[in-house]
C-alpha atoms as a PDB file:
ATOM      1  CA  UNK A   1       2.326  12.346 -14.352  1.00  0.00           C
ATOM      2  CA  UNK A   2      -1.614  12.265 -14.979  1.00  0.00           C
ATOM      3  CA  UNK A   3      -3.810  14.748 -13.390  1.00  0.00           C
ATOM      4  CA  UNK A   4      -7.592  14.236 -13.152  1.00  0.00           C
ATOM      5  CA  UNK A   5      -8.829  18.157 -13.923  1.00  0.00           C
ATOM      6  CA  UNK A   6     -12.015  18.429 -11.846  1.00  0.00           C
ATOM      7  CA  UNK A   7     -14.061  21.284 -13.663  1.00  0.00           C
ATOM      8  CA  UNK A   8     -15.116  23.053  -9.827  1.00  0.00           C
ATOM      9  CA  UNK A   9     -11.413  23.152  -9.022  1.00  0.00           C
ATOM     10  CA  UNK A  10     -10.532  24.513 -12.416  1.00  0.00           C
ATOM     11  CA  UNK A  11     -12.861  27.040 -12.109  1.00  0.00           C
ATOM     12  CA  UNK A  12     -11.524  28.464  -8.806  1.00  0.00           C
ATOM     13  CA  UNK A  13      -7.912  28.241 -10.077  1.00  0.00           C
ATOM     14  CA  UNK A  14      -8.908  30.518 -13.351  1.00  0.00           C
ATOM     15  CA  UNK A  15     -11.132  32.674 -10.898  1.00  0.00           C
ATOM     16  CA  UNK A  16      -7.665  33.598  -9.738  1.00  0.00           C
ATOM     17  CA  UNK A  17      -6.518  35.062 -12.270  1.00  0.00           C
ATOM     18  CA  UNK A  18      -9.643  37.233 -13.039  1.00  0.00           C
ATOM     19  CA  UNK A  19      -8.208  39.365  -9.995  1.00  0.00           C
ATOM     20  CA  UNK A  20      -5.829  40.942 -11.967  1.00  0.00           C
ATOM     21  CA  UNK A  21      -8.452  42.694 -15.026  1.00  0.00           C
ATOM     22  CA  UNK A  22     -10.765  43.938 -12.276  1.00  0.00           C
ATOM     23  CA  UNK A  23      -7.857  46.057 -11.282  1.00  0.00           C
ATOM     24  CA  UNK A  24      -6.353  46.880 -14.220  1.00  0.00           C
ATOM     25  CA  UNK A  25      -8.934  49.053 -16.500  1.00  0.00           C
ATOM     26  CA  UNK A  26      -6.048  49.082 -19.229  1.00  0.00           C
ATOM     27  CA  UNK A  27      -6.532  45.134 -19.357  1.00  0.00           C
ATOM     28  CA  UNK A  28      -9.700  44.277 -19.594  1.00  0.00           C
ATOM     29  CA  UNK A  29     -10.132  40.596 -22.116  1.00  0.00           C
ATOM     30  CA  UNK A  30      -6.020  40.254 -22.102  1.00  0.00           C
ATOM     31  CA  UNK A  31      -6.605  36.912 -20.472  1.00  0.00           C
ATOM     32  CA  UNK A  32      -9.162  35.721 -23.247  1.00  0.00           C
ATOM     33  CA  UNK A  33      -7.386  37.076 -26.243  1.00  0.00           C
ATOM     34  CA  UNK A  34      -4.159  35.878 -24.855  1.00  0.00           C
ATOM     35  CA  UNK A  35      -5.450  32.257 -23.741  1.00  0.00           C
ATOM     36  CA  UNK A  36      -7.006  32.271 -27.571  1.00  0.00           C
ATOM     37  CA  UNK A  37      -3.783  33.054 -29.695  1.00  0.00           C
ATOM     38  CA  UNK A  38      -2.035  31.112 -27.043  1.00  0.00           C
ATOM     39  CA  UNK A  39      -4.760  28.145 -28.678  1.00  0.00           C
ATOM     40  CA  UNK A  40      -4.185  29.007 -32.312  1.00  0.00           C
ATOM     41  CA  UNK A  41      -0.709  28.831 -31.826  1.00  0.00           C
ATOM     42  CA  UNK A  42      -0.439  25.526 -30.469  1.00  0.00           C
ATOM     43  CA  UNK A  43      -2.902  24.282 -32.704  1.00  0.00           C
ATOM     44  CA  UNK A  44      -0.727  25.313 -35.569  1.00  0.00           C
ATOM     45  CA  UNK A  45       2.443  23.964 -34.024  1.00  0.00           C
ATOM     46  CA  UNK A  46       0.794  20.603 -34.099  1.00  0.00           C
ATOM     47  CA  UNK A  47       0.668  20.186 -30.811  1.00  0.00           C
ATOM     48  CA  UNK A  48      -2.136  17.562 -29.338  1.00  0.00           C
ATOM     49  CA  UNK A  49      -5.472  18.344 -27.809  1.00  0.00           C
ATOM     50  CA  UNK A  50      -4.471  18.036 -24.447  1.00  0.00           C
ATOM     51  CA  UNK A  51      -1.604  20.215 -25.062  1.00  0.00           C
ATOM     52  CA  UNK A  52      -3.065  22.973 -26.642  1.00  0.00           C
ATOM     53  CA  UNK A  53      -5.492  23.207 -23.326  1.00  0.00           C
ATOM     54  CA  UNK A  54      -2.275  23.750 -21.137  1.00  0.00           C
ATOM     55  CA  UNK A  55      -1.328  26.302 -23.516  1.00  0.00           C
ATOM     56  CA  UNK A  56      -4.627  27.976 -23.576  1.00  0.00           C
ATOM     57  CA  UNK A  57      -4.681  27.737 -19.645  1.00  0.00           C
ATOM     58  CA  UNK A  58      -1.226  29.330 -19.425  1.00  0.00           C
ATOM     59  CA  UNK A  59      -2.295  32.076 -21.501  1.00  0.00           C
ATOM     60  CA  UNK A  60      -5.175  32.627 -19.142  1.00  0.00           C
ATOM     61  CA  UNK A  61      -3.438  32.464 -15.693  1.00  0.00           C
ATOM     62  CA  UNK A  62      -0.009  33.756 -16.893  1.00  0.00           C
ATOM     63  CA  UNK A  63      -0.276  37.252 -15.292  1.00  0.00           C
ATOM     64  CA  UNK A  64      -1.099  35.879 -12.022  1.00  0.00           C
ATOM     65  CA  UNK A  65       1.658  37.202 -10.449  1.00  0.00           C
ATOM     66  CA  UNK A  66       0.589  40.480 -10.664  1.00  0.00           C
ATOM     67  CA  UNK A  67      -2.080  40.385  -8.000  1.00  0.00           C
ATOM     68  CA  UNK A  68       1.610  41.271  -5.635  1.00  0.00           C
ATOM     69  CA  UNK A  69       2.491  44.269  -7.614  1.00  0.00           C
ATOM     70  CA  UNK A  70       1.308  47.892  -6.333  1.00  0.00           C
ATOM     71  CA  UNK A  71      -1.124  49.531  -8.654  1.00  0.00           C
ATOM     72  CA  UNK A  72       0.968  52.633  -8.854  1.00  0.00           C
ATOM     73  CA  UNK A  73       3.153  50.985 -10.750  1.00  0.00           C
ATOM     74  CA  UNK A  74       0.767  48.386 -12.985  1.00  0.00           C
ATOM     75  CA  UNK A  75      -0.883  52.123 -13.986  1.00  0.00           C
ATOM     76  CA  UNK A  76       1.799  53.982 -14.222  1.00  0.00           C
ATOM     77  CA  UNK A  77       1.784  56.401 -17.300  1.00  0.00           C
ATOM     78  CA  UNK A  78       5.553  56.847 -18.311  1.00  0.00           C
ATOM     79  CA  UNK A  79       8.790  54.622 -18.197  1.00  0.00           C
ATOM     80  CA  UNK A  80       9.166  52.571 -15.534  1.00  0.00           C
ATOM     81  CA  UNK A  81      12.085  53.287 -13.168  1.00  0.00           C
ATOM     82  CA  UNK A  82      14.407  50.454 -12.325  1.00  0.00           C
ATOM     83  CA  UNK A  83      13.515  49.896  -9.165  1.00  0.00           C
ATOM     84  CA  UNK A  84       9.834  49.583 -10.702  1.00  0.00           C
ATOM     85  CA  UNK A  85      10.848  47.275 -13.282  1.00  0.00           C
ATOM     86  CA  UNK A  86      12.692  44.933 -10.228  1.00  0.00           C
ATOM     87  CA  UNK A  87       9.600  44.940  -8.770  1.00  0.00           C
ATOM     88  CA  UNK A  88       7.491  44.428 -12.021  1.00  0.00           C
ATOM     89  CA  UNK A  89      10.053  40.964 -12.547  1.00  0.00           C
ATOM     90  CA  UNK A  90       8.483  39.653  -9.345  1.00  0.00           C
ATOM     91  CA  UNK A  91       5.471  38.957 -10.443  1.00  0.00           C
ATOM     92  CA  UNK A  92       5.945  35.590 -11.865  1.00  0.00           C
ATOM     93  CA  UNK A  93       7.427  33.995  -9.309  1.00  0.00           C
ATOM     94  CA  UNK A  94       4.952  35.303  -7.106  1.00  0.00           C
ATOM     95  CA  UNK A  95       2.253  33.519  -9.550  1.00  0.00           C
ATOM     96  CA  UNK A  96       4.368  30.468  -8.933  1.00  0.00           C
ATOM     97  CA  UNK A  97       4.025  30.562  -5.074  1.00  0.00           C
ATOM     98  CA  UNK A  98       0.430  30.831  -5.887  1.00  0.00           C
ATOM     99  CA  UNK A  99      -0.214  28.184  -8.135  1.00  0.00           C
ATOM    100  CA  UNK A 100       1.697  26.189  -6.081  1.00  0.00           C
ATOM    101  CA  UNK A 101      -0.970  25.384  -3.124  1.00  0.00           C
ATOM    102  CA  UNK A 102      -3.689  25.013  -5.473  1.00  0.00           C
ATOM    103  CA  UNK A 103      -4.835  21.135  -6.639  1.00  0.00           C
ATOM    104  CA  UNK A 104      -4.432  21.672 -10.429  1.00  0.00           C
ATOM    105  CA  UNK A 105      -1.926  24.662 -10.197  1.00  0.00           C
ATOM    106  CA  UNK A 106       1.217  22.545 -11.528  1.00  0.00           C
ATOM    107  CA  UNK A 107      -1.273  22.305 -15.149  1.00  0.00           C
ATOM    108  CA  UNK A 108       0.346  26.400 -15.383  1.00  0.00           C
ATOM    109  CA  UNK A 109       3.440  26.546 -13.502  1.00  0.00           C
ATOM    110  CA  UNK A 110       6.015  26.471 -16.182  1.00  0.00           C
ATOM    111  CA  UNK A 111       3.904  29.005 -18.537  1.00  0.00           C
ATOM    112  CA  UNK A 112       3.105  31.455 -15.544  1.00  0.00           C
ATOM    113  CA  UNK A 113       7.180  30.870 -14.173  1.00  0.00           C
ATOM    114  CA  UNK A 114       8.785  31.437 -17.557  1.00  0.00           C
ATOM    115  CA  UNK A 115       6.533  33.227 -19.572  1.00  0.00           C
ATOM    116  CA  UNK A 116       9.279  36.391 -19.673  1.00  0.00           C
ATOM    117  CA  UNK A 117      12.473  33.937 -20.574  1.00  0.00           C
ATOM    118  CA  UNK A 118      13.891  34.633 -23.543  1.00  0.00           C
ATOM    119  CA  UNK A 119      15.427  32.045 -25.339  1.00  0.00           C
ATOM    120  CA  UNK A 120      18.605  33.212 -25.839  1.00  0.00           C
ATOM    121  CA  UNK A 121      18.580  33.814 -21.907  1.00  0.00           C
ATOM    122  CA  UNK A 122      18.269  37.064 -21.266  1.00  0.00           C
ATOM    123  CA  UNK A 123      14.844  37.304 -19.696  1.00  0.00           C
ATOM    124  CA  UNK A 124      13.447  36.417 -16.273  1.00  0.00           C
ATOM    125  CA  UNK A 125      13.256  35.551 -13.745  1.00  0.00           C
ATOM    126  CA  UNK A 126      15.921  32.893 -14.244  1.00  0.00           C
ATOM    127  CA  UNK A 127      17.531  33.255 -17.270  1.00  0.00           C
ATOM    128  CA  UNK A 128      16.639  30.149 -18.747  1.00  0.00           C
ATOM    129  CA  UNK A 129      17.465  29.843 -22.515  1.00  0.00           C
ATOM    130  CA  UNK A 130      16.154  27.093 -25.600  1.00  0.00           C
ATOM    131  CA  UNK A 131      15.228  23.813 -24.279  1.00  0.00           C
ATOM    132  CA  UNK A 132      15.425  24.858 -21.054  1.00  0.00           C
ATOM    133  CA  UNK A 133      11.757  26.720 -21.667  1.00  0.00           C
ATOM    134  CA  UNK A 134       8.715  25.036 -21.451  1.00  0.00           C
ATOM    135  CA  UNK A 135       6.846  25.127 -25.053  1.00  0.00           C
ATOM    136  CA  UNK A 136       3.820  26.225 -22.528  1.00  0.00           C
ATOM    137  CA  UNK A 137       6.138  29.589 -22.022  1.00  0.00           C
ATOM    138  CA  UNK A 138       7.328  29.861 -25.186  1.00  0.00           C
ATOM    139  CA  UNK A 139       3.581  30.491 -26.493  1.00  0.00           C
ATOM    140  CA  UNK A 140       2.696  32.835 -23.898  1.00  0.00           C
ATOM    141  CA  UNK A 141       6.104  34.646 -24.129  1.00  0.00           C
ATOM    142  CA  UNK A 142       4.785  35.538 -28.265  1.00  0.00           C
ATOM    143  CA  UNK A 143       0.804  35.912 -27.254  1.00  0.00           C
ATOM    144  CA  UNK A 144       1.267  38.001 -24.547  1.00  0.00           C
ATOM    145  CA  UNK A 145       3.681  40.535 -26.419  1.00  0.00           C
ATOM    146  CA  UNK A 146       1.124  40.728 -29.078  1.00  0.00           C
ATOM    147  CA  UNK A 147      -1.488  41.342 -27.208  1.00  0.00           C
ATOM    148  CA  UNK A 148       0.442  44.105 -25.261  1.00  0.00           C
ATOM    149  CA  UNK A 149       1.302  45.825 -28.680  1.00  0.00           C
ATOM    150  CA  UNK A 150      -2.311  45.515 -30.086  1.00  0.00           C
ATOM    151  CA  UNK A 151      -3.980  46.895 -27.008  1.00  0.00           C
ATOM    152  CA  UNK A 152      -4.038  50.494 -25.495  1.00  0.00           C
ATOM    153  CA  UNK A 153      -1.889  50.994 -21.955  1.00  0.00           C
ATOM    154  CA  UNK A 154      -1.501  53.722 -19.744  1.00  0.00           C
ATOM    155  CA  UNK A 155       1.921  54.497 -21.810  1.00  0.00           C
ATOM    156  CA  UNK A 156       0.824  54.467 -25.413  1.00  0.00           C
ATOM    157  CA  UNK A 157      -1.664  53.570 -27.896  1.00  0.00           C
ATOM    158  CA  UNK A 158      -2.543  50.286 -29.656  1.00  0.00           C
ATOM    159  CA  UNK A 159      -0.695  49.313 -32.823  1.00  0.00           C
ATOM    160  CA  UNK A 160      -2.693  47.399 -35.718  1.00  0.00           C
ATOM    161  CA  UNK A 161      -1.127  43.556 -36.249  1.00  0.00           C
ATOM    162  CA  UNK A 162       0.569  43.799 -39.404  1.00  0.00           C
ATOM    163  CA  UNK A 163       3.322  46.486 -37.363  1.00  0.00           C
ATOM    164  CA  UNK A 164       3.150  44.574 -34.263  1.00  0.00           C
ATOM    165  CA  UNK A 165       4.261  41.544 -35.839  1.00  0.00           C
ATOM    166  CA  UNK A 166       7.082  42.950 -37.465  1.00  0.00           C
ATOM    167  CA  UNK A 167       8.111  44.505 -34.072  1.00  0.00           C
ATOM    168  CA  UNK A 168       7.857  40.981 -32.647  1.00  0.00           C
ATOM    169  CA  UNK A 169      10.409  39.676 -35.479  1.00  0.00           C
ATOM    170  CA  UNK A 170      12.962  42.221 -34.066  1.00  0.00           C
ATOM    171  CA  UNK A 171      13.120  39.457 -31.656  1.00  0.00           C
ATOM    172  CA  UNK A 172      13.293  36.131 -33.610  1.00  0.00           C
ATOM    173  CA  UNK A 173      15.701  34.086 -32.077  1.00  0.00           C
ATOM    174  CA  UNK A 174      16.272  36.315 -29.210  1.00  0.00           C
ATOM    175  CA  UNK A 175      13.251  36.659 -27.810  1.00  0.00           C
ATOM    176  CA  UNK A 176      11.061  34.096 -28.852  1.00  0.00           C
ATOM    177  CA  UNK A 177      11.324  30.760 -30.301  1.00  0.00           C
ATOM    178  CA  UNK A 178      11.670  31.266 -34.203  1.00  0.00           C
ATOM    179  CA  UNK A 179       9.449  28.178 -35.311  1.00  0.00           C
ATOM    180  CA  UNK A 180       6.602  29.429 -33.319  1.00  0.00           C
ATOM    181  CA  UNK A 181       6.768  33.010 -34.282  1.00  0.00           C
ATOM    182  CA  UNK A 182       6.853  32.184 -37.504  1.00  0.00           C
ATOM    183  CA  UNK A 183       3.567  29.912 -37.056  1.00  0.00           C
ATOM    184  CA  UNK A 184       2.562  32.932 -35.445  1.00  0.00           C
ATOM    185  CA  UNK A 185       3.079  35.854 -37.964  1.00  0.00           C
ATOM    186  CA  UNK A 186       1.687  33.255 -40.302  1.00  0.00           C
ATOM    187  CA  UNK A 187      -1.358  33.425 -38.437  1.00  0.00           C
ATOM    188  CA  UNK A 188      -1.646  36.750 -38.400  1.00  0.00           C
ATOM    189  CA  UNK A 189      -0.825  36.900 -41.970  1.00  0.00           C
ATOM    190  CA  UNK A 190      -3.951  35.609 -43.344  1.00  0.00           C
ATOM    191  CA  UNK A 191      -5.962  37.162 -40.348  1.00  0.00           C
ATOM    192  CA  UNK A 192      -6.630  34.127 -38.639  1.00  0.00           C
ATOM    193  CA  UNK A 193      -6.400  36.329 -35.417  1.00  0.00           C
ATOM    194  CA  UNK A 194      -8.754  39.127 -36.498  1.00  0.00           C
ATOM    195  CA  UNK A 195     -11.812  38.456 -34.561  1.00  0.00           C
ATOM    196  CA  UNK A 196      -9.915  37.790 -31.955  1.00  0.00           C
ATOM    197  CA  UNK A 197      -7.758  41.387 -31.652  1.00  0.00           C
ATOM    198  CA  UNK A 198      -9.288  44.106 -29.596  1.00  0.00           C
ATOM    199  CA  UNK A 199     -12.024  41.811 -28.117  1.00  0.00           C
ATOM    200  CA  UNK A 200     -12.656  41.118 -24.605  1.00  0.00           C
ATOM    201  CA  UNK A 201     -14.646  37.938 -25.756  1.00  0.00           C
ATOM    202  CA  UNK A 202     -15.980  36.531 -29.113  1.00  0.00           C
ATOM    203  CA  UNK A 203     -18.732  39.346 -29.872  1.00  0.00           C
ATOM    204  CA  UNK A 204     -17.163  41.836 -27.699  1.00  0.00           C
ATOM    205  CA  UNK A 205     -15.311  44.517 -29.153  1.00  0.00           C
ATOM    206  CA  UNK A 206     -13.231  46.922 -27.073  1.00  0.00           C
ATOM    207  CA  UNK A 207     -14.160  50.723 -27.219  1.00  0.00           C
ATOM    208  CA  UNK A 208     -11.276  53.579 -25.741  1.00  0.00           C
ATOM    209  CA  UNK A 209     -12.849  56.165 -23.446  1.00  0.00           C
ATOM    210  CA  UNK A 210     -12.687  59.455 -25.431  1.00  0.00           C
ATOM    211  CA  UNK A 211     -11.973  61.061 -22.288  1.00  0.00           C
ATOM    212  CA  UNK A 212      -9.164  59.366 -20.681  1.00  0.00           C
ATOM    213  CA  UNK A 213      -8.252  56.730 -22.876  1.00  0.00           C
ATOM    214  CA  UNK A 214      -8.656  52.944 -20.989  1.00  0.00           C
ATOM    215  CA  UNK A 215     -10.178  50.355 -23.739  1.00  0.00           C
ATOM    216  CA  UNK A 216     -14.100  49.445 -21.985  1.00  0.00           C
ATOM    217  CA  UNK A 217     -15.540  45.559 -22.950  1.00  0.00           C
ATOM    218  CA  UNK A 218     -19.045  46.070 -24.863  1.00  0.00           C
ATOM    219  CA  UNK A 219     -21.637  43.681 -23.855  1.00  0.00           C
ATOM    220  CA  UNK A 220     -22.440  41.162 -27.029  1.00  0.00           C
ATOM    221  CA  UNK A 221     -25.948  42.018 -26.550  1.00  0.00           C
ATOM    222  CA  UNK A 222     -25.192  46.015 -26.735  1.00  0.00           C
ATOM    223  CA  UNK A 223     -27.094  47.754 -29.540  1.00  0.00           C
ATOM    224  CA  UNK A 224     -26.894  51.017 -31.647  1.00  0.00           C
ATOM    225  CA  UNK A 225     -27.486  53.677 -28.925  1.00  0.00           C
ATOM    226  CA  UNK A 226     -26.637  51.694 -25.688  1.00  0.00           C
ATOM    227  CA  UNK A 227     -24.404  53.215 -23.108  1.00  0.00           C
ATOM    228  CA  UNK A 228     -20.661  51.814 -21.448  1.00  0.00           C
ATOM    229  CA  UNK A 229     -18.882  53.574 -18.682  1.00  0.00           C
ATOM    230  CA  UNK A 230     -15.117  54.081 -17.662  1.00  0.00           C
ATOM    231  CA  UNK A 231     -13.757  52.887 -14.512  1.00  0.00           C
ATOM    232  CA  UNK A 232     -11.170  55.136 -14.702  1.00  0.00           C
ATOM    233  CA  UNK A 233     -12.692  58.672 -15.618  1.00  0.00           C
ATOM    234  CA  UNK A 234     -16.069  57.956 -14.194  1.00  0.00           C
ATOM    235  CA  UNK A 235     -18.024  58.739 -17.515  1.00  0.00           C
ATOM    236  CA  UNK A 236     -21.321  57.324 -18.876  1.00  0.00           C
ATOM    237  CA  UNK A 237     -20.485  57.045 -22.796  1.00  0.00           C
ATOM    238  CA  UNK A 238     -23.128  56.323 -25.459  1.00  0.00           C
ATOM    239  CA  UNK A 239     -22.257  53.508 -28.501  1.00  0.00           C
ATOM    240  CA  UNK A 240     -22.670  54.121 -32.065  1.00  0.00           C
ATOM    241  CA  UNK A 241     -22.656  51.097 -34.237  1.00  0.00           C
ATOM    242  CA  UNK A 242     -19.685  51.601 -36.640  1.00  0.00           C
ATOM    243  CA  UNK A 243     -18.957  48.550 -38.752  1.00  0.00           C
ATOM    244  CA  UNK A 244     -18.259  45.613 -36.157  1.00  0.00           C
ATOM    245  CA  UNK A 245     -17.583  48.107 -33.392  1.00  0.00           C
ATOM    246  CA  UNK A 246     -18.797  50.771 -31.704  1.00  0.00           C
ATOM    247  CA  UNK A 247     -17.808  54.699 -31.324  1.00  0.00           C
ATOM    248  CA  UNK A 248     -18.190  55.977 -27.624  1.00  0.00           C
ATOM    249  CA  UNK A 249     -19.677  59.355 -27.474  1.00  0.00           C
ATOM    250  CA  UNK A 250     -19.595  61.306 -23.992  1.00  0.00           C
ATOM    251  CA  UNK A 251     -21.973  62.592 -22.113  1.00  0.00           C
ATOM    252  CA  UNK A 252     -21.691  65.339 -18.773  1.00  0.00           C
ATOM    253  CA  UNK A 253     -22.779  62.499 -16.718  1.00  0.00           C
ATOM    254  CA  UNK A 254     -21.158  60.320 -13.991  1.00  0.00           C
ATOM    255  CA  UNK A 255     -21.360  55.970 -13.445  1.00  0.00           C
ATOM    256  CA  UNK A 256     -22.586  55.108 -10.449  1.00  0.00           C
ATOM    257  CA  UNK A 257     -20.563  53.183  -7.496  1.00  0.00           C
ATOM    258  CA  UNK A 258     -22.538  50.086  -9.105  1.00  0.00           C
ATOM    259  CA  UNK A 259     -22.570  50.908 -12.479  1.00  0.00           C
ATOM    260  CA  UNK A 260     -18.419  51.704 -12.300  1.00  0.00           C
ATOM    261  CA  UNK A 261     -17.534  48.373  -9.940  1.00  0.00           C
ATOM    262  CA  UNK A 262     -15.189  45.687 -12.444  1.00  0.00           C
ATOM    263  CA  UNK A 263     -16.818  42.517 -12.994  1.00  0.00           C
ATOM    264  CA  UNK A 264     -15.239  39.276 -14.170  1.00  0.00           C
ATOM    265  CA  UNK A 265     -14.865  37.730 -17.234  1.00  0.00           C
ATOM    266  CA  UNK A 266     -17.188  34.675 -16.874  1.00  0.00           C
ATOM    267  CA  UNK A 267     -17.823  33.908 -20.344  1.00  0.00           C
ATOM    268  CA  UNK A 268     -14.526  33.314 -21.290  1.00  0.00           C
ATOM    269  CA  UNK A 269     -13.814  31.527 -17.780  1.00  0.00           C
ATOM    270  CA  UNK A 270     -16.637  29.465 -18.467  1.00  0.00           C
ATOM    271  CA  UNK A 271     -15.626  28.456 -21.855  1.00  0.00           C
ATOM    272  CA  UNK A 272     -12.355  27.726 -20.879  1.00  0.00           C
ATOM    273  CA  UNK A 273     -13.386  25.320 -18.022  1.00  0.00           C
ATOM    274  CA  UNK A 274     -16.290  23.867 -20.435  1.00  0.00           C
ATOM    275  CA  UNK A 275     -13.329  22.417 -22.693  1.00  0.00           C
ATOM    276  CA  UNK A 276     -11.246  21.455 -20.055  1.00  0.00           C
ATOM    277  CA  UNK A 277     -10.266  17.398 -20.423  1.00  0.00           C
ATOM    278  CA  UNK A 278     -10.842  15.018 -18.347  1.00  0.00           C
ATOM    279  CA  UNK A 279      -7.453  14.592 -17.665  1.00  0.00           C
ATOM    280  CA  UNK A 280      -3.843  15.614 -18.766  1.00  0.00           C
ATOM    281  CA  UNK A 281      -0.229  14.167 -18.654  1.00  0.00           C
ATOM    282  CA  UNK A 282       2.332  16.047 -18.081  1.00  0.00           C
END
C-alpha cells in the first residue's frame, strides 16, 4: 500500500503527539531525541530512506497513548503500584485508537501499538514475540529505553550512556532485537549519539532545576547570563555557560502564568515534517 504524505496533514498528526511534553515537565525533547536515535538506528540497520522516516515518525508519536493516562500517575515519584502499571499498559492501545481516525495515522500504528513488545513475548500489550514485531517497534522499543535511562524522571536521576547501554544489554534477546541493539551500542560506542543525549533539539541542551529537579529545554539562542524557569517549582533560574551547557542558578523569584505555560516543540516538528517524502509504501 502507497500513501501520499501531505505535509499539512503530517503536521497535525505530529501536533498530536506534542500534547504529551506540555504535560509532562520530566519529558521535555523525549520525542526529538527519541525520533533521532530512532533515525540513526535505522540508518545503520540499512534500512531505506523511506523507511528510516517511519522509524523516525514512530519515535516521535510513540507515546501518544499517554494523552489517556492521569497525571498522578505519569508524575508519580516512587514505584508504581500494579494497578498503576495496568493502567500505564493502556496507553498504547489508546495511541492506536487515535491514530486510527487520522489520514496518515496507519504511517505509526505498528511502532506506537508495539513499541513495549518484547521479543521474546513478554511485553505488551499483546505479547507479540520476533517476527511478529514490526522493525518500526523494534527501534522505538531500544530508543525509547535509552532515552528513559539518560534522562532525569520524577523517580531517579539520569545515567550517562556508556551504563545505560550496558543496562540495555541485560536485555539482548529478551527485550530487544539483538542485531539492532548491537547497531545501537555501536552507535553509542563511538558517540555517534552525543549531541543528541540530553537535548531537547540540536543546540538545546537540557538544564535540571536545582530546586526540584525536572530537566528545562534552553533556547539555542540563550547566552551566558540568560534566565529559564521551571514549570514545576515555579522558579526563575539564571544560566551560566559551562562547556556546551549551562548551570542554572536560582533566584527568590517566581515565573509568571505566561512565562511558566509549556510550549511545543516546533523546531523539531517542523524538521520532521520538512523531510517527510512524498510518499511511502508500506
Amino acid at each position: 500500500m502507497k500513501i501520499r504524505i501531505e505535509k499539512p496533514l503530517l503536521k497535525s498528526l505530529a501536533m498530536m503527539a506534542s500534547v504529551i511534553e506540555a504535560r509532562d515537565a520530566y519529558t521535555g525533547g523525549h520525542l526529538y531525541r527519541v525520533s533521532q536515535y530512532c533515525r540513526y538506528l535505522a540508518e545503520a540497520a540499512g534500512l531505506p530512506r523511506n523507511m528510516v522516516f517511519l522509524a523516525r515518525l514512530g519515535g516521535f508519536l510513540h507515546d501518544i497513548g499517554k494523552v489517556g493516562i492521569p497525571d498522578g500517575i505519569l508524575g508519580k515519584r516512587g514505584a508504581l503500584s500494579l494497578s498503576e502499571f495496568e493502567i500505564i499498559k493502556t496507553h498504547p492501545g489508546i495511541g492506536a485508537s487515535l491514530v486510527q481516525v487520522h489520514p496518515l495515522g496507519e504511517l505509526a500504528l505498528l511502532a506506537i501499538h508495539q513499541h513495549h513488545e518484547w521479543v521474546n513475548g513478554m511485553g505488551y500489550p499483546d505479547c507479540l514475540q520476533g517476527d511478529e514485531i514490526s522493525v518500526y517497534a523494534k527501534i522505538v522499543s531500544i530508543a525509547d529505553a535509552f532515552d528513559a535511562l539518560t534522562s532525569t524522571r520524577p523517580y531517579r536521576l539520569e545515567t550517562s550512556p556508556d551504563p545505560a547501554v550496558a543496562t540495555l544489554l541485560l536485555e539482548r534477546g529478551t527485550q530487544f532485537d539483538p542485531s539492532l541493539l548491537d547497531a545501537f551500542v555501536k552507535m553509542v560506542q563511538r558517540g555517534a549519539l552525543t549531541p543528541v543525549v540530553g537535548h531537547s533539539e540540536p543546540g538545546r541542551p537540557m538544564v535540571a532545576c536545582p530546586n526540584c529537579g525536572p530537566v528545562i529545554p534552553v533556547d539555542a539562542e540563550t547566552a551566558d547570563g540568560g534566565t529559564i524557569f521551571c514549570r514545576v517549582c515555579g522558579s526563575r533560574h539564571l544560566l551560566h555557560r559551562k562547556g556546551d551547557t549551562f548551570e542554572a542558578e536560582p533566584t527568590d523569584e517566581k515565573g509568571s502564568a505566561e512565562q511558566l505555560k509549556p510550549r511545543p516543540e516546533m523546531n523539531a516538528l517542523e524538521t520532521l515534517v520538512s523531510d517527510a517524502p512524498r510518499s511511502v509504501k508500506l
